[in-house]
Protein backbone atom coordinates (compact mmCIF):
# COMPACT_ATOMS: atom_id res chain seq x y z
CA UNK A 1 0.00 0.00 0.00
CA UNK A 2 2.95 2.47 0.74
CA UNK A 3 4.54 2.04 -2.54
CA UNK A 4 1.41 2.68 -4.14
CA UNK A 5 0.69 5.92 -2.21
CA UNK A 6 4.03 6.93 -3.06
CA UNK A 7 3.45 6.06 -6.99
CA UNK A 8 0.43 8.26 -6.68
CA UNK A 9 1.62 11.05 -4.73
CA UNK A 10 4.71 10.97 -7.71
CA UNK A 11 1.88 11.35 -10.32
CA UNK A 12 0.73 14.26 -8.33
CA UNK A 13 3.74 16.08 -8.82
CA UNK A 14 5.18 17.69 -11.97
CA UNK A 15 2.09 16.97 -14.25
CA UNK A 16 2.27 13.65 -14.02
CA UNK A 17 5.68 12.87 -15.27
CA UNK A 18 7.03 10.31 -12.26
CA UNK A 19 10.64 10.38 -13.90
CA UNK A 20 10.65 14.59 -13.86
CA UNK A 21 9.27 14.04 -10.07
CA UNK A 22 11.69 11.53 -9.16
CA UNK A 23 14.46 13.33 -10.81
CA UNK A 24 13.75 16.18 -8.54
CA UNK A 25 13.64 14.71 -5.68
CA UNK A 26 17.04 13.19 -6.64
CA UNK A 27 18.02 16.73 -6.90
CA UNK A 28 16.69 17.76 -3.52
CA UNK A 29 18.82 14.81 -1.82
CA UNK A 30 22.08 15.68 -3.76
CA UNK A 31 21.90 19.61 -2.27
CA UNK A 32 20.75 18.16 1.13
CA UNK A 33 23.99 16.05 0.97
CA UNK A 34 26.48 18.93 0.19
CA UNK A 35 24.90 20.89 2.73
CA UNK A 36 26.39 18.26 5.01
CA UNK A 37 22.96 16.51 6.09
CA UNK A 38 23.98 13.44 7.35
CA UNK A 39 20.60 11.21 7.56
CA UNK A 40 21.00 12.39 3.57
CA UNK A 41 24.33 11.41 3.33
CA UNK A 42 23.37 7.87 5.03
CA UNK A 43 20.83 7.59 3.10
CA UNK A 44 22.63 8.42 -0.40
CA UNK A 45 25.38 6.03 0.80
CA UNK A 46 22.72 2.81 1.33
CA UNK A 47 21.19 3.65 -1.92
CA UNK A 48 24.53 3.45 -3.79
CA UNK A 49 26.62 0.78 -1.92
CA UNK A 50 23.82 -0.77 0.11
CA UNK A 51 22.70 -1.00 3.32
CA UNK A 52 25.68 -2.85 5.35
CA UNK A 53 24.81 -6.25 6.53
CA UNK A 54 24.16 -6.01 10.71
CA UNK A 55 26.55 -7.95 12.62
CA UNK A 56 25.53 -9.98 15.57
CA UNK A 57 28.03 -10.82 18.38
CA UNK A 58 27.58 -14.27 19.43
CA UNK A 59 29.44 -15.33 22.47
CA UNK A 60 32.07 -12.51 23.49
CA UNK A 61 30.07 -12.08 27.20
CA UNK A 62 31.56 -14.81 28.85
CA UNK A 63 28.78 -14.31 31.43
CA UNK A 64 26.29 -15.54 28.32
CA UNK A 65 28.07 -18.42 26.79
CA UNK A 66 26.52 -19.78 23.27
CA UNK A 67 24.87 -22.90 23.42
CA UNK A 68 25.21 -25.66 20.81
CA UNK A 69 23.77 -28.93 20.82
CA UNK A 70 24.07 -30.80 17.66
CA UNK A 71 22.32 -34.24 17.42
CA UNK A 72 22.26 -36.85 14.64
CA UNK A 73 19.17 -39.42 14.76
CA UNK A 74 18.77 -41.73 12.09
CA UNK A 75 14.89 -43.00 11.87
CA UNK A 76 14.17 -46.46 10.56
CA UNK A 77 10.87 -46.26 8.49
CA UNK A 78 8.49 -48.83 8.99
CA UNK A 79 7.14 -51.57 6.34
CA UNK A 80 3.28 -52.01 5.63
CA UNK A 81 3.73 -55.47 7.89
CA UNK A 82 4.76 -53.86 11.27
């Protein structure tokens, strides 16, 4: 639904040309971003290189030690007779 609103608020704009619309919004992050802005600068960064994957620390609080448990089964099926 937001990505519609969004397509329809573009149409809105500039006549109805969503590439002129999007072009200057392009334009508005681009002076926002040599202003020094910085969430623009993030956010001109993640569209360009991508967002950077989010590391998560397992194990380096000794007082919260990682658990692992790894089991093997192996399962004999059943025939029809028992």
């Amino acid at each position: 639904m937001w990505s519609a609103a969004i397509n329809r608020a573009l149409e809105k704009r500039a006549g109805g040309d969503k590439i002129k619309a999007l072009d200057d919004l392009a334009e508005k992050l681009l002076a926002a971003c040599e202003s020094g802005d910085l969430p623009a600068l993030k956010e001109l960064g993640d569209r360009l290189e991508g967002k950077p994957g989010q590391s998560i620390d397992l194990g380096s609080d000794p007082d919260r030690p990682v658990l692992q448990k790894i089991v093997r089964e192996i399962v004999r099926t059943q025939n029809k007779d028992g």
